[in-house]
C-alpha atoms as a PDB file:
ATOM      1  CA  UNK A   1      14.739  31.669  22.219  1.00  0.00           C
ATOM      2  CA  UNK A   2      12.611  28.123  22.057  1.00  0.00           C
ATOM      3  CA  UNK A   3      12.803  25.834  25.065  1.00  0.00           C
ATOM      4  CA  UNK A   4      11.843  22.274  24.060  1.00  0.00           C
ATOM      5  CA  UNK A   5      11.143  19.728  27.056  1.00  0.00           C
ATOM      6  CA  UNK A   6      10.373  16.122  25.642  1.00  0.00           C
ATOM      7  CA  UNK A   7       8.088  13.269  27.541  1.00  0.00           C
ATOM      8  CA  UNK A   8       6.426  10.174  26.559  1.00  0.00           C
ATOM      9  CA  UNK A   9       9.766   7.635  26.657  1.00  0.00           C
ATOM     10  CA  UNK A  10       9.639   4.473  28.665  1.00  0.00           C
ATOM     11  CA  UNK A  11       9.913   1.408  28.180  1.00  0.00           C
ATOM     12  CA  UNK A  12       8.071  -1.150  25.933  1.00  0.00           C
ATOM     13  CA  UNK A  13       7.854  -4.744  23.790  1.00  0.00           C
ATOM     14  CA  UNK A  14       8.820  -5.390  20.833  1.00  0.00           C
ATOM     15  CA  UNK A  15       5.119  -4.720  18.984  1.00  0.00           C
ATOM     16  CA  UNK A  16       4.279  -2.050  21.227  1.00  0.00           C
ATOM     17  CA  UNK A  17       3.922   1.759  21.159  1.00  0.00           C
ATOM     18  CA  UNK A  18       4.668   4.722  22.509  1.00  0.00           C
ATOM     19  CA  UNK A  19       4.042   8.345  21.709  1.00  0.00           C
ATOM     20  CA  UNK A  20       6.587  10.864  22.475  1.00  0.00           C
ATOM     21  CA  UNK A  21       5.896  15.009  22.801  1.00  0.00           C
ATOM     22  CA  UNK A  22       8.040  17.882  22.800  1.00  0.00           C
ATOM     23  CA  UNK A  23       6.344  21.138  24.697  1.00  0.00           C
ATOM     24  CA  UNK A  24       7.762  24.110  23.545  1.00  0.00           C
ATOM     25  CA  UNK A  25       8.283  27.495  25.440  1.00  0.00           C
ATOM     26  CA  UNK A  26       8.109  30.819  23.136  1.00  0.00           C
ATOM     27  CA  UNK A  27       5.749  32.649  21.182  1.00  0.00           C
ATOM     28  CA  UNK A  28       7.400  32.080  17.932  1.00  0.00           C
ATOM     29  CA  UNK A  29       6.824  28.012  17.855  1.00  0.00           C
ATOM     30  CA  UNK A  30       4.677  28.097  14.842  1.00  0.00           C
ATOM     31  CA  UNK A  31       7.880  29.704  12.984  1.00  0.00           C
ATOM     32  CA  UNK A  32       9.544  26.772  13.260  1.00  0.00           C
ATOM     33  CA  UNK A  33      10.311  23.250  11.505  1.00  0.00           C
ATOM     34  CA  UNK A  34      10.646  20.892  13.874  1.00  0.00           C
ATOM     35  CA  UNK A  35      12.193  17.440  13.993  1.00  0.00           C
ATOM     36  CA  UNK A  36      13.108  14.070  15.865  1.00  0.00           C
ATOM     37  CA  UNK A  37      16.557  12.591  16.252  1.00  0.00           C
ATOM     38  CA  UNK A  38      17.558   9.483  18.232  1.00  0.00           C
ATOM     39  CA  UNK A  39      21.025   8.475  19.492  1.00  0.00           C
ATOM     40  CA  UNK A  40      21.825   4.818  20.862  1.00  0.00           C
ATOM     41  CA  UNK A  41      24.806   4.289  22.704  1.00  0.00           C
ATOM     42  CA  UNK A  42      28.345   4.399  21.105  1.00  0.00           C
ATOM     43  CA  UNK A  43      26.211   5.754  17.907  1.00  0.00           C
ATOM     44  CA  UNK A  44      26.104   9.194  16.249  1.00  0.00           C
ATOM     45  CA  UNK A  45      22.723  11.094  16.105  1.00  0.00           C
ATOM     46  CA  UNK A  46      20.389  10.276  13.814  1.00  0.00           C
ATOM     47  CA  UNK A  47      17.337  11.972  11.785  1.00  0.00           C
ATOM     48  CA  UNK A  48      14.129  10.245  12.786  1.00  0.00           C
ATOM     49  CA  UNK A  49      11.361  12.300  11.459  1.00  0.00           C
ATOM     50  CA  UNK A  50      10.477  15.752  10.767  1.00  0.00           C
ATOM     51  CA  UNK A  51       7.666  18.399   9.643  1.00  0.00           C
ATOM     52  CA  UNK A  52       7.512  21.818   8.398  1.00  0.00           C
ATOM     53  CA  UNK A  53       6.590  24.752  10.538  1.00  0.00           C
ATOM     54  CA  UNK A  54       2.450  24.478   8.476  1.00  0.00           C
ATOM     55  CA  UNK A  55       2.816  20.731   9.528  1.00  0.00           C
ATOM     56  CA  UNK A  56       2.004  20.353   5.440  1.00  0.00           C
ATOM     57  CA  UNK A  57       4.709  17.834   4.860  1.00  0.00           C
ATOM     58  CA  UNK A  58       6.466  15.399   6.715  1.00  0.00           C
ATOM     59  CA  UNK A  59       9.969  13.794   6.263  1.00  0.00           C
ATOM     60  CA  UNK A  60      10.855  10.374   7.571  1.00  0.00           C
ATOM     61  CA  UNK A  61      13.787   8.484   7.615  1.00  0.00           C
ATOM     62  CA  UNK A  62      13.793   4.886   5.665  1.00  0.00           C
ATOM     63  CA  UNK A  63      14.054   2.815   9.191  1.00  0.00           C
ATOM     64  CA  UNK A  64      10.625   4.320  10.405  1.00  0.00           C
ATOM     65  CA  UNK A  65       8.400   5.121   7.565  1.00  0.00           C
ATOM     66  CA  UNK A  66       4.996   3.032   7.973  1.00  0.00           C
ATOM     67  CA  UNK A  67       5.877   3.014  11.641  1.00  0.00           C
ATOM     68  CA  UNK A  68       6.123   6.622  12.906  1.00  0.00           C
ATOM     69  CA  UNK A  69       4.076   9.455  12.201  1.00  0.00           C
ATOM     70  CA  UNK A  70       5.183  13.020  13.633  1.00  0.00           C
ATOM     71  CA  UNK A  71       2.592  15.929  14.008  1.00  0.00           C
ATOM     72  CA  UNK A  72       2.157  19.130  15.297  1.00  0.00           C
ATOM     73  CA  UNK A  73      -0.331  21.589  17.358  1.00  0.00           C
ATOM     74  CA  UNK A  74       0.755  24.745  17.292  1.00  0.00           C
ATOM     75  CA  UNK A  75      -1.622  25.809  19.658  1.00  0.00           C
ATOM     76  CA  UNK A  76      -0.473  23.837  22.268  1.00  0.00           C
ATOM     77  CA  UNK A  77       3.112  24.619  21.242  1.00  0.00           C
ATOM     78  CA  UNK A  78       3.632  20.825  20.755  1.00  0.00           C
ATOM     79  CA  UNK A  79       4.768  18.305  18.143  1.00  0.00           C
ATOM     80  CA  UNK A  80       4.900  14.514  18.733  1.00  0.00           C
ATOM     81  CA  UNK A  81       6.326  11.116  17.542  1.00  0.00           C
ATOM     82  CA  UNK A  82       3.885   8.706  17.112  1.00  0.00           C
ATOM     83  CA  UNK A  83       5.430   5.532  16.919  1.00  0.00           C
ATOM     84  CA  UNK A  84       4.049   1.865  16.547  1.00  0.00           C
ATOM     85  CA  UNK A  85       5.129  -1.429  15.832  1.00  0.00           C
ATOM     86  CA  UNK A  86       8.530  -0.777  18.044  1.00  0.00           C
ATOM     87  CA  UNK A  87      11.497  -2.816  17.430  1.00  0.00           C
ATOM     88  CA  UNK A  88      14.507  -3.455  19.710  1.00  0.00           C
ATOM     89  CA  UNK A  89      16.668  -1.446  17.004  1.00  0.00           C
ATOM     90  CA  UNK A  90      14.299   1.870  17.772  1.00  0.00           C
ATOM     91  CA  UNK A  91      16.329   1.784  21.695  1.00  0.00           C
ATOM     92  CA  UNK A  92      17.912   5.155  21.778  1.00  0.00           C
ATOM     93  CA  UNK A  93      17.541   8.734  23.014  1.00  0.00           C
ATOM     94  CA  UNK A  94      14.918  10.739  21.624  1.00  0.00           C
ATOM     95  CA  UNK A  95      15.503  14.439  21.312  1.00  0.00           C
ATOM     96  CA  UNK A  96      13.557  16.888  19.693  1.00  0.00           C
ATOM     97  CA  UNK A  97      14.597  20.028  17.591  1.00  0.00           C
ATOM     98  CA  UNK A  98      13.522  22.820  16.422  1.00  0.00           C
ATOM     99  CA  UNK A  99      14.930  24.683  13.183  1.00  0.00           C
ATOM    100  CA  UNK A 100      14.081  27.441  10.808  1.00  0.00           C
ATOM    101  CA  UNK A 101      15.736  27.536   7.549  1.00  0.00           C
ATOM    102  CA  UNK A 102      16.158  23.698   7.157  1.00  0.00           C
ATOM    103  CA  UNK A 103      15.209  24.009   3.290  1.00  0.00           C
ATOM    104  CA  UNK A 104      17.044  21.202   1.834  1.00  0.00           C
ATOM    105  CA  UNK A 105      18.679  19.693   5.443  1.00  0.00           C
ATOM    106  CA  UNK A 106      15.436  18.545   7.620  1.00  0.00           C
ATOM    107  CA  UNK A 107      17.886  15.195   7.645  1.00  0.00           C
ATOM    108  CA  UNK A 108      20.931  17.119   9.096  1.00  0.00           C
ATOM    109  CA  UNK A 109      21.372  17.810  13.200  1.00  0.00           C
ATOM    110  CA  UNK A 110      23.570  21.133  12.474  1.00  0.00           C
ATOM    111  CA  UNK A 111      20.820  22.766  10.898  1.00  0.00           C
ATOM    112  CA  UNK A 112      18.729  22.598  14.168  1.00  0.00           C
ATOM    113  CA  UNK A 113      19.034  25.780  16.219  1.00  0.00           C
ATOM    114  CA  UNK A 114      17.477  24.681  19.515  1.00  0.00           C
ATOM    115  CA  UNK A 115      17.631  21.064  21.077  1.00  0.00           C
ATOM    116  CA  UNK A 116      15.405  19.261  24.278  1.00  0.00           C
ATOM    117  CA  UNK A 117      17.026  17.348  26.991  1.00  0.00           C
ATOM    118  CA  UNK A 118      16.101  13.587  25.303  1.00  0.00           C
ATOM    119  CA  UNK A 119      13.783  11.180  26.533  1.00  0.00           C
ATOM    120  CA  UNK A 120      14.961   7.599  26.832  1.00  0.00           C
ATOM    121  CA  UNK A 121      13.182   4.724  24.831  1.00  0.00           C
ATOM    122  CA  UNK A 122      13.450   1.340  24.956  1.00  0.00           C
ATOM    123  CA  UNK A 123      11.893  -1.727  23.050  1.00  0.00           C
ATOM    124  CA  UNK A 124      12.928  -5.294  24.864  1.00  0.00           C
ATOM    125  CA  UNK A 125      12.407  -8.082  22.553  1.00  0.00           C
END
């Protein structure tokens, strides 16, 4: 069982940045790929970002590459979403996820076998 609890959300300008983190509860963390979705209102859920359980590669989605970056510390049990140059479009729910055998789906929500609570950002222009 992985418990994921999310922070970092708030809200910001257009421009700005934030960094988001997801704490993790469980001794298996490491085990596990781990990824970002976002969901803005009347929308469906939507892959943001993810990385492998090494942290070795990354996976973005088209909207945020160059702007995002998503890491990981497994010794802290943590991953975050670094994200810069924020743009009223990023506004959504943030949740984090946590996955192991996403070979071929890091993109897809139903691969994701544990889920945090979201954290709310939003970019005013």
């Amino acid at each position: 069982q992985v418990q994921l609890v999310e922070s970092g959300g708030g809200l910001v300008q257009a421009g700005g940045s934030l960094r988001l983190s997801c704490a993790a509860s469980g001794r298996t963390f490491s085990s596990y790929a781990m990824g970002w979705f976002r969901q803005a209102p009347g929308k469906e859920r939507r892959f943001v970002a993810a990385i492998t359980w090494t942290g070795l590669t990354t996976y973005y989605a088209d909207s945020v590459k160059g702007r995002f970056t998503i890491s990981r510390d497994n010794a802290k049990n943590t991953n975050y979403l670094q994200m810069n140059s924020l743009k009223p479009e990023d506004t959504a729910v943030y949740y984090c996820a946590a996955g192991r055998n996403l070979s071929g789906g890091y993109g897809s929500p139903t691969r994701y076998d544990y889920w945090g609570q979201g954290t709310q950002v939003t970019v005013s222009s």
